[in-house]
Protein backbone atom coordinates (compact mmCIF):
# COMPACT_ATOMS: atom_id res chain seq x y z
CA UNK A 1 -7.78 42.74 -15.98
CA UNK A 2 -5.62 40.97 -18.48
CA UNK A 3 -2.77 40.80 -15.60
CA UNK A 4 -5.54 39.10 -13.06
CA UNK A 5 -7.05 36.68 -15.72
CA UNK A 6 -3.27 35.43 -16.42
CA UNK A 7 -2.08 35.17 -12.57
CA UNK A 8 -5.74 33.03 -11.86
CA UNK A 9 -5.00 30.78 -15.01
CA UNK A 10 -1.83 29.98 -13.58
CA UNK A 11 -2.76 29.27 -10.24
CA UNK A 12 -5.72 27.09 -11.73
CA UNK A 13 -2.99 24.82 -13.41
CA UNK A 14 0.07 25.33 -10.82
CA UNK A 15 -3.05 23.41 -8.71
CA UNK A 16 -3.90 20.83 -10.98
CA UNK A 17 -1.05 20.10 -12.16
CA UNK A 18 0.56 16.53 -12.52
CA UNK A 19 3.25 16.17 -9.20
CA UNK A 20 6.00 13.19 -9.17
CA UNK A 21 7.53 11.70 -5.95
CA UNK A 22 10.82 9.69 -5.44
CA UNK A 23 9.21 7.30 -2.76
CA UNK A 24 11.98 6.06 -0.40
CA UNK A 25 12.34 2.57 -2.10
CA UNK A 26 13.75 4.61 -5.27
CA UNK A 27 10.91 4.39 -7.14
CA UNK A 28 9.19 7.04 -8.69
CA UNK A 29 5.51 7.78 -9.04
CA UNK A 30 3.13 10.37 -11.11
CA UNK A 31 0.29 12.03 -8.60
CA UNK A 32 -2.58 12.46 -10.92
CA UNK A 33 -5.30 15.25 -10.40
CA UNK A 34 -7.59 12.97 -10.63
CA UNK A 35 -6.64 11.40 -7.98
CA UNK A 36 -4.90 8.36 -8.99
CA UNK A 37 -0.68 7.31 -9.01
CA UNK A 38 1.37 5.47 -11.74
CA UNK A 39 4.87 4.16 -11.34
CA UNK A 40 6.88 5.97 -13.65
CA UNK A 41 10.59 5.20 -14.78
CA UNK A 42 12.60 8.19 -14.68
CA UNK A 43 15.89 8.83 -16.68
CA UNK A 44 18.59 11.32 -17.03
CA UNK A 45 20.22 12.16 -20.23
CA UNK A 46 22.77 15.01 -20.18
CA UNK A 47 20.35 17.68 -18.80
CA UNK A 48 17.08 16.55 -19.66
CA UNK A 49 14.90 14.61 -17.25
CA UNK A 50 12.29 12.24 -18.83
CA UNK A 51 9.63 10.56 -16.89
CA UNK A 52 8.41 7.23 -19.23
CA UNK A 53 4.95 6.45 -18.70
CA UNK A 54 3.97 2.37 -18.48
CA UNK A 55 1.52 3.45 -21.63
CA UNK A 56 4.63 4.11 -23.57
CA UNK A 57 4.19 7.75 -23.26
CA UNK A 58 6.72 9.92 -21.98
CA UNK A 59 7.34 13.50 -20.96
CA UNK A 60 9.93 15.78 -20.16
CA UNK A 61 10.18 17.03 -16.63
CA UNK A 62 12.56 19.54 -14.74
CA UNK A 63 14.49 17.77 -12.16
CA UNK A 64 13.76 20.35 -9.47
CA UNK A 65 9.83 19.09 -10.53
CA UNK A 66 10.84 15.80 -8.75
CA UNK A 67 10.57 15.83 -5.31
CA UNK A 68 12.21 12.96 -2.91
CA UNK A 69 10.01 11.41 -0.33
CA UNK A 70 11.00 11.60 3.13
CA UNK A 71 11.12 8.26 4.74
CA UNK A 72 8.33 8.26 7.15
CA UNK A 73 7.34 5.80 9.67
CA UNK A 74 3.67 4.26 9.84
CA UNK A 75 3.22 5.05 13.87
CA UNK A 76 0.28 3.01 13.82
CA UNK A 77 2.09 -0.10 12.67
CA UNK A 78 5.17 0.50 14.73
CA UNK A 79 1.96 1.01 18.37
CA UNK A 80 1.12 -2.80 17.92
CA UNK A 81 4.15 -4.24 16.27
CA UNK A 82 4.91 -6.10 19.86
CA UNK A 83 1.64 -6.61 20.63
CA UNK A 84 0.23 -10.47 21.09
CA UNK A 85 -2.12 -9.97 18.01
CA UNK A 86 0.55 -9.24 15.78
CA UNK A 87 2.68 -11.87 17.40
CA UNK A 88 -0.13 -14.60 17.26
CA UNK A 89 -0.35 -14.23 13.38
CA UNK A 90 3.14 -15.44 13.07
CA UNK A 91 3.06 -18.54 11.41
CA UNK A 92 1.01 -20.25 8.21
CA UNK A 93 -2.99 -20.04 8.14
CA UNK A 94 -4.85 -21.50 5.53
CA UNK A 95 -8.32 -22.29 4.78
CA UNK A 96 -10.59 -25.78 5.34
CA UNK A 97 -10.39 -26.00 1.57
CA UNK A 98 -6.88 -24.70 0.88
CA UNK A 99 -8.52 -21.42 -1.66
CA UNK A 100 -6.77 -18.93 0.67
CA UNK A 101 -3.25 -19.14 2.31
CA UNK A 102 -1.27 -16.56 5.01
CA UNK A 103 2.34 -17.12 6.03
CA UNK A 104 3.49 -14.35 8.06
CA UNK A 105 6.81 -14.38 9.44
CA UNK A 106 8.87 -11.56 10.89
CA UNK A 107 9.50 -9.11 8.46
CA UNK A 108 7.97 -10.99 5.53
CA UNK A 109 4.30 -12.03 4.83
CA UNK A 110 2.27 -14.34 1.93
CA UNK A 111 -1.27 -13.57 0.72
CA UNK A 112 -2.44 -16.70 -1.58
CA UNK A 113 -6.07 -17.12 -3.12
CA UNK A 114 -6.52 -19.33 -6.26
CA UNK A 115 -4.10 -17.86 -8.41
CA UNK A 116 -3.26 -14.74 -7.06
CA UNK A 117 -0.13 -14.29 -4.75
CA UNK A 118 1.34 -10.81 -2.80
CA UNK A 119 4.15 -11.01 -0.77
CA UNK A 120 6.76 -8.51 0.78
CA UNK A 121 7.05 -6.47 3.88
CA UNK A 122 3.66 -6.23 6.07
CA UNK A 123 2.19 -4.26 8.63
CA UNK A 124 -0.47 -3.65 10.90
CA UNK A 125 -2.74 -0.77 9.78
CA UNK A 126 -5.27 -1.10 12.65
CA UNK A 127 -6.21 -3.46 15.50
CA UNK A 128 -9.09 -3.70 18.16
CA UNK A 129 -8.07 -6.16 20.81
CA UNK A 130 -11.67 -6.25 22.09
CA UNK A 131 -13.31 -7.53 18.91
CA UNK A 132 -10.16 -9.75 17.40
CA UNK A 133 -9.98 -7.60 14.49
CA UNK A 134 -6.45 -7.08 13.03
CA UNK A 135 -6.22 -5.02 9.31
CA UNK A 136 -2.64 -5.83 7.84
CA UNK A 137 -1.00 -4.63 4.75
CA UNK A 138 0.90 -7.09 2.67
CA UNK A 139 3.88 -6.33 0.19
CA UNK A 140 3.15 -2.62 0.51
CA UNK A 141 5.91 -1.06 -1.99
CA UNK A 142 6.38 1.97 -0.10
CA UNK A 143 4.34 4.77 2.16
CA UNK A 144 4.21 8.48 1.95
CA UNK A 145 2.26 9.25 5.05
CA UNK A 146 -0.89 7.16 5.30
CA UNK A 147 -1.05 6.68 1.82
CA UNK A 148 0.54 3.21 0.98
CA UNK A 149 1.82 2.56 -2.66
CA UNK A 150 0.99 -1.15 -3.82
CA UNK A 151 0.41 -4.46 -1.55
CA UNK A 152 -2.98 -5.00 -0.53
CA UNK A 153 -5.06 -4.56 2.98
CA UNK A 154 -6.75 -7.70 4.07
CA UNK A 155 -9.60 -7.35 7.22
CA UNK A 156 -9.06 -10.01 9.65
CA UNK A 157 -10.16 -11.10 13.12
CA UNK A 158 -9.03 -13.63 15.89
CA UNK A 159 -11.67 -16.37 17.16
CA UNK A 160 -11.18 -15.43 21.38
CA UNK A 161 -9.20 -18.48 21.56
CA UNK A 162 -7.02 -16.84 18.91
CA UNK A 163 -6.79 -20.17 17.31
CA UNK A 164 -8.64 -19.28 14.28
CA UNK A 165 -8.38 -16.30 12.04
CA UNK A 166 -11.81 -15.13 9.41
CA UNK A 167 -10.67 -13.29 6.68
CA UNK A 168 -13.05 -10.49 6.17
CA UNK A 169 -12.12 -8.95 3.83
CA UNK A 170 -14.94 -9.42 1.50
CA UNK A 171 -17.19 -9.95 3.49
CA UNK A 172 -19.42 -7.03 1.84
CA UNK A 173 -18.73 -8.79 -1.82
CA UNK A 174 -19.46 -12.56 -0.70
CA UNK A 175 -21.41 -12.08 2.82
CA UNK A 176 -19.24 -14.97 4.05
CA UNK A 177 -15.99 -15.30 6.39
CA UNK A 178 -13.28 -17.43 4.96
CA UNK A 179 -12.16 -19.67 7.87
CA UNK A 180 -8.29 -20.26 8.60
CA UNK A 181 -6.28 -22.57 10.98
CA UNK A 182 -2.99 -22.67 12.02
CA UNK A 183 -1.36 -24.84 9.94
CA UNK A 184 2.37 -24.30 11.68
């Protein structure tokens, strides 16, 4: 009985227990049970591996506790990558009165309202030719699988002349579009 009771209590925390990830950009991040991620900064000294905590807390962790992510490629982002959505938000958007910005270029892509600003790599999470709609991810810090680590998903959607983007994004919060042009 005693034996049983001590293999479920391990299994019960071996399950919910805390799990950190080397993503592929080197950074390192603590998988909560509860669900939620922190970056974590992780150092070496002689044989002990310490994972610092941004609330100043740190713990001790065994190296072979750290696992490495393998790189792996968003398929959904690399299916319309070359296709004339994607292509068509290439250039600088901005709004009638100049709240909310887009520059998208290449590799690279702004996101400016008021005083907030996210910028880095983007990609294309999902698009419906047939309705416009185009969901991007801007200045994602790194993906492990479909779940994307920082950067922020914005809802948008092509007027048929595809001169004219609506951000939609909060469109549940405000019950309004914000209207962009091509600016460039």
């Amino acid at each position: 009985m005693l034996k049983k009771l001590s293999f479920i209590m391990a299994a019960f925390m071996f399950a919910y227990a805390a799990e950190y990830i080397t993503l592929e950009n080197g950074k390192t991040v603590l998988l909560k049970d509860d669900g939620t991620w922190e970056e974590v900064t992780v150092i070496k000294k002689g044989n002990k591996t310490i994972a610092l905590k941004k609330d100043g807390t740190w713990e001790e962790v065994a190296a072979k506790d750290i696992e490495t992510a393998n790189t792996l490629t968003n398929k959904t982002s690399e299916k319309y990558k070359d296709s004339r959505f994607a292509k068509a938000l290439l250039g600088e958007w901005e709004s009638d009165d100049g709240s909310v910005k887009y520059i998208f270029d290449k590799d690279k892509a702004i996101f400016k309202r008021d005083k907030e600003t996210v910028e880095g790599k983007w990609s294309v999470e999902y698009l419906d030719e047939k309705s416009g709609k185009v969901i991007v991810n801007i200045g994602e810090g790194a993906r492990l699988g479909f779940i994307s680590f920082g950067g922020i998903s914005r809802n948008l959607r092509f007027s048929p002349d595809m001169n004219t983007l609506y951000d939609e994004s909060e469109k549940m919060e405000k019950m309004v579009d914000v209207k962009l042009h091509r600016v460039r």
